[in-house]
N, C-alpha and C. Protein backbone atom coordinates (compact mmCIF):
# COMPACT_ATOMS: atom_id res chain seq x y z
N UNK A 1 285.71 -161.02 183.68
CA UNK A 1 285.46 -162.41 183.99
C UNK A 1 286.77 -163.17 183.80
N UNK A 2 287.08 -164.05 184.30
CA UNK A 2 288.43 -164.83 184.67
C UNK A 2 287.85 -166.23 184.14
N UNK A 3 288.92 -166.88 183.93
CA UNK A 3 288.31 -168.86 183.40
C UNK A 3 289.71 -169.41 184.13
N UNK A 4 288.82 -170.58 184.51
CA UNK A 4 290.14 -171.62 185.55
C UNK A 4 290.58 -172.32 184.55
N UNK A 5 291.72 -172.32 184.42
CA UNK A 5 292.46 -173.39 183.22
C UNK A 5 292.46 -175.08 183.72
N UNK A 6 291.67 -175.99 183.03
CA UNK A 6 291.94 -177.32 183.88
C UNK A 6 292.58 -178.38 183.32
N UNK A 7 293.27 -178.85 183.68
CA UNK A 7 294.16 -180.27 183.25
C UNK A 7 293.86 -181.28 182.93
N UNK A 8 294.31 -182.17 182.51
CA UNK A 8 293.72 -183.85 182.19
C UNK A 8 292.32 -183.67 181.99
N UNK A 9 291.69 -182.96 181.19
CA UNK A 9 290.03 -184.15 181.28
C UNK A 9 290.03 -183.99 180.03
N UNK A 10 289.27 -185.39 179.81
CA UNK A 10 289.72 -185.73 177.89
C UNK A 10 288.83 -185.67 177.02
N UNK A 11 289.69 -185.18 176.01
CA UNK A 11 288.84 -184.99 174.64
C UNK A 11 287.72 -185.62 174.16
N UNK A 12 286.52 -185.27 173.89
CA UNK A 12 285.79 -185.65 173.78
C UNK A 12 286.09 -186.47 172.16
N UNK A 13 285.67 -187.83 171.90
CA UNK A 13 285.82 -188.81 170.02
C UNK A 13 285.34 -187.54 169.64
N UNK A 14 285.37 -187.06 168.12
CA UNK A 14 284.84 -186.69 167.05
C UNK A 14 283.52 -187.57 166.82
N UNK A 15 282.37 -187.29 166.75
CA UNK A 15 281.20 -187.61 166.22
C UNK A 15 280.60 -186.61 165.19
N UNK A 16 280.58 -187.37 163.69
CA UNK A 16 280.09 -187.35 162.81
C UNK A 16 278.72 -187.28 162.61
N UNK A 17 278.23 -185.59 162.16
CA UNK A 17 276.67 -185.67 162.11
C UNK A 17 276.58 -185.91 160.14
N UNK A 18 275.64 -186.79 160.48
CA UNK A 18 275.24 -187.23 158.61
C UNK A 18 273.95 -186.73 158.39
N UNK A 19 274.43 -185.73 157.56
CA UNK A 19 273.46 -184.47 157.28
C UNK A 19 272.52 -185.30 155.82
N UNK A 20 271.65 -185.04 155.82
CA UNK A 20 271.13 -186.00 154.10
C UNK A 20 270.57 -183.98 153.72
N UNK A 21 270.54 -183.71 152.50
CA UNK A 21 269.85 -182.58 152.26
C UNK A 21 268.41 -182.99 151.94
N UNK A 22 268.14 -181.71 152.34
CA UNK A 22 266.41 -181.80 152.00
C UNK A 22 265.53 -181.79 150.35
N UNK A 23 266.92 -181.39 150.01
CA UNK A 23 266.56 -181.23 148.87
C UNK A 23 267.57 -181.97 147.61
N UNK A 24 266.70 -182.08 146.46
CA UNK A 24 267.35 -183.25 145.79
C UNK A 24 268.36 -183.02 145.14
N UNK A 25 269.71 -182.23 145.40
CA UNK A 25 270.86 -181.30 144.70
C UNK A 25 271.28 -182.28 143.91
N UNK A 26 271.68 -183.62 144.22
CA UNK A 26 272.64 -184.75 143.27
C UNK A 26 271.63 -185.08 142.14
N UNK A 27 270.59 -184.98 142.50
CA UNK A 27 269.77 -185.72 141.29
C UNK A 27 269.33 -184.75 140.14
N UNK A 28 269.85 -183.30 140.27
CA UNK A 28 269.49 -182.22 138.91
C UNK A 28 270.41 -182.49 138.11
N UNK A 29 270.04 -182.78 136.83
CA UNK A 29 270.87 -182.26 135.72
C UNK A 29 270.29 -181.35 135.01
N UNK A 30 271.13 -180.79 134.13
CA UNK A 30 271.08 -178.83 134.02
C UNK A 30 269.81 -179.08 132.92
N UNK A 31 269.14 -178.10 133.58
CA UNK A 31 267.71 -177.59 132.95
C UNK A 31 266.68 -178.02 133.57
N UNK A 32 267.14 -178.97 134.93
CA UNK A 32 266.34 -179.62 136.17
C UNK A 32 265.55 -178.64 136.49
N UNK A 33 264.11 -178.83 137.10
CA UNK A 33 263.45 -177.93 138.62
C UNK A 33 263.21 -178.56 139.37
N UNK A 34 262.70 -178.31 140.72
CA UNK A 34 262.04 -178.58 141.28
C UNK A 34 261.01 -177.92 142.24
N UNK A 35 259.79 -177.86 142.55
CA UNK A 35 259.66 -176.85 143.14
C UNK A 35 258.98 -176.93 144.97
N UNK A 36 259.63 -175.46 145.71
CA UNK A 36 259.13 -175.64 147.21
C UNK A 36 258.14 -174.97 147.43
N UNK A 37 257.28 -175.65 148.16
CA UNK A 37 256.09 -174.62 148.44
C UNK A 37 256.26 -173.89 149.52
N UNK A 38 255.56 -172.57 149.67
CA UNK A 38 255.49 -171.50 150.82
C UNK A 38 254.19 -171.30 151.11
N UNK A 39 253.73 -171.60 151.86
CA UNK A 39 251.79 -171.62 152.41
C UNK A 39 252.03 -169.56 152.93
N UNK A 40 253.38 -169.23 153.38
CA UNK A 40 253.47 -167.42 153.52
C UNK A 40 253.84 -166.80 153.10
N UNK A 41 252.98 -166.15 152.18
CA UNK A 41 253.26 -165.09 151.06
C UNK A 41 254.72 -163.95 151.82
N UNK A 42 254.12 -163.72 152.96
CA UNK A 42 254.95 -163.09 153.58
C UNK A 42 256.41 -163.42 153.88
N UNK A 43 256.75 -164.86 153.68
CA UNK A 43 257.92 -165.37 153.69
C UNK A 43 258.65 -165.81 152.65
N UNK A 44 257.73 -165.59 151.46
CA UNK A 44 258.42 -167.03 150.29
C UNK A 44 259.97 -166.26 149.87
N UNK A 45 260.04 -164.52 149.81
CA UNK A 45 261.40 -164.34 149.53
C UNK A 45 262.67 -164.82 150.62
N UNK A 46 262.23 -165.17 151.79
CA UNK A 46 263.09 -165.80 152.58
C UNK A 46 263.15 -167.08 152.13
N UNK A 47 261.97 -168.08 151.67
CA UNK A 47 262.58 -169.11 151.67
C UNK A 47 262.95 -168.99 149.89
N UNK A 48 263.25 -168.59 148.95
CA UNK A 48 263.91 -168.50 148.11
C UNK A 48 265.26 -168.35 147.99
N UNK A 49 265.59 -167.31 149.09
CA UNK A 49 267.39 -166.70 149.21
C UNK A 49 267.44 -168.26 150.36
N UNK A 50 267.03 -169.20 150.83
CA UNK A 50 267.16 -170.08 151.77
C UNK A 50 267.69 -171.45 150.68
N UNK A 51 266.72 -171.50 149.85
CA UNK A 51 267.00 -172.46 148.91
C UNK A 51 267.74 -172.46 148.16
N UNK A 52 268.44 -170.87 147.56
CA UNK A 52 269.15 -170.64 146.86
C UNK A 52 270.67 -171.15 147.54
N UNK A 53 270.74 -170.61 148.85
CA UNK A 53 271.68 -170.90 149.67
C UNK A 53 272.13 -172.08 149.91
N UNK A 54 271.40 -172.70 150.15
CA UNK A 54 271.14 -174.42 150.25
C UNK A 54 272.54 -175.29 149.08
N UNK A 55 271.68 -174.77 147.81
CA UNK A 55 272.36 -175.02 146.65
C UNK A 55 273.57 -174.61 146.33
N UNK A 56 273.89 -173.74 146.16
CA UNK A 56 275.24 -173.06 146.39
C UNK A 56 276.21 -173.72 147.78
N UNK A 57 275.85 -173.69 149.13
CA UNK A 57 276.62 -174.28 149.57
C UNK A 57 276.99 -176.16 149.33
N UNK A 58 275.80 -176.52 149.08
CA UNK A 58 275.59 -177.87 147.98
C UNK A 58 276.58 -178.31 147.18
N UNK A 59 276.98 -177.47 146.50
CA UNK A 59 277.58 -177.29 145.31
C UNK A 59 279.47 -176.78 145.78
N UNK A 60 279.59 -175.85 146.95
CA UNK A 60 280.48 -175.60 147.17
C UNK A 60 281.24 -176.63 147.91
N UNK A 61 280.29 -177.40 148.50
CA UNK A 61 281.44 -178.63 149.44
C UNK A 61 281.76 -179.67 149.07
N UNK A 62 281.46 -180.14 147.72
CA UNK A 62 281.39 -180.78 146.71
C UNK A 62 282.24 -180.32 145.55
N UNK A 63 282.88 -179.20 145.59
CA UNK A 63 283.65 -178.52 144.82
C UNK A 63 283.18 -178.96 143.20
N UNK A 64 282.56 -178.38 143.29
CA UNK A 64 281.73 -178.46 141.69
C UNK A 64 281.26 -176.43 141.43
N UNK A 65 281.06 -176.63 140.32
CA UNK A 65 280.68 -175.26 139.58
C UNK A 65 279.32 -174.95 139.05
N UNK A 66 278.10 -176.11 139.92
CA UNK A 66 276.62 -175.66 139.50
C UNK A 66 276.37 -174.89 139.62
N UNK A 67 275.66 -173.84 139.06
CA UNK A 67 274.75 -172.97 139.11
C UNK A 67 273.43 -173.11 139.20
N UNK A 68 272.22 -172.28 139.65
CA UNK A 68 270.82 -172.23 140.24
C UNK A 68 270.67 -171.16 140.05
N UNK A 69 269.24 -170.64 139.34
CA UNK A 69 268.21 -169.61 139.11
C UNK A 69 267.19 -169.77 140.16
N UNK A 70 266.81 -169.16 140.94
CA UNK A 70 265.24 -169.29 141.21
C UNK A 70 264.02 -168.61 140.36
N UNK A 71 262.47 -168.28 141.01
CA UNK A 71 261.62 -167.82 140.44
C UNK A 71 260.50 -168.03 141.46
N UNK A 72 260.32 -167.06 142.10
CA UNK A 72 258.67 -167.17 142.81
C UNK A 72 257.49 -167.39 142.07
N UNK A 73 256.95 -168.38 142.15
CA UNK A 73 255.76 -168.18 141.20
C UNK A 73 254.62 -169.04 142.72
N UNK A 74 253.30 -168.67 142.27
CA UNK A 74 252.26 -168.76 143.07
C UNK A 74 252.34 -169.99 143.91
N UNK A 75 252.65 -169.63 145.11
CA UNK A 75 252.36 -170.94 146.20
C UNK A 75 253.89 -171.26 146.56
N UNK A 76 254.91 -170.84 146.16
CA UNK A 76 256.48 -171.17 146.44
C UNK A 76 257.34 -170.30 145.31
N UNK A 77 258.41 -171.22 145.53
CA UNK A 77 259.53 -171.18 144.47
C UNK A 77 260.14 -172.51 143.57
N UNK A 78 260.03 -172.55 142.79
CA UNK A 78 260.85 -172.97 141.32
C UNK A 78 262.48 -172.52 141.47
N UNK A 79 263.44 -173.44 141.30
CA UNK A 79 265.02 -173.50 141.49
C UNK A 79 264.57 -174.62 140.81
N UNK A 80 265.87 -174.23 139.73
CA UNK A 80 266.44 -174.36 138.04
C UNK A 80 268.49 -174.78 138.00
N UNK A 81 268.66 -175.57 137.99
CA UNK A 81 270.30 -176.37 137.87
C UNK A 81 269.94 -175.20 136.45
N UNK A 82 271.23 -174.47 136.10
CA UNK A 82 271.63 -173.86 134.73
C UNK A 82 272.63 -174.85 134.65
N UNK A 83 273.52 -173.92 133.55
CA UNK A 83 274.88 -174.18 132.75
C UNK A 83 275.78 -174.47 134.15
N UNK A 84 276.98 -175.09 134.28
CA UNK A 84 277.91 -175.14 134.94
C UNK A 84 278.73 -173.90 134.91
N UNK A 85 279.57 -173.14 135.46
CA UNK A 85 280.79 -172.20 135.48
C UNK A 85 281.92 -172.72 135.17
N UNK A 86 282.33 -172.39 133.84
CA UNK A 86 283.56 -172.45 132.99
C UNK A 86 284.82 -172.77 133.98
């Protein structure tokens, strides 16, 4: 496959998407929970490694050192703010 190289047509502005999280990451302080429900048993370990993920990248773009436990317990998951990383 070949691509036509084309000239002058202009850059599209930068538009800013303002993401809000779904979940309440700024408002834990350590020893926080909160918990998500899963109505599919069949899914809740997906949405656990989902939430876990969530948090961690949360935490990474924000350049901070929180840490998060989860815990499946009946009907969802429970995610736990721990200790910070030294």
């Amino acid at each position: 496959m070949t691509y036509k190289i084309e000239h002058g047509i202009p850059i599209p502005e930068h538009r800013t998407r303002k993401h809000r999280a779904c979940y309440p990451w700024g408002n834990l302080l350590i020893g926080d929970s909160f918990f998500v429900p899963c109505d599919d048993p069949g899914k809740i370990a997906q949405r656990r490694a989902s939430v876990l993920s969530s948090g961690r990248q949360w935490a990474l773009l924000r350049q901070n050192k929180w840490r998060f436990t989860t815990e499946i317990i009946e009907g969802g998951v429970r995610i736990w703010r721990r200790a910070d990383k030294e």
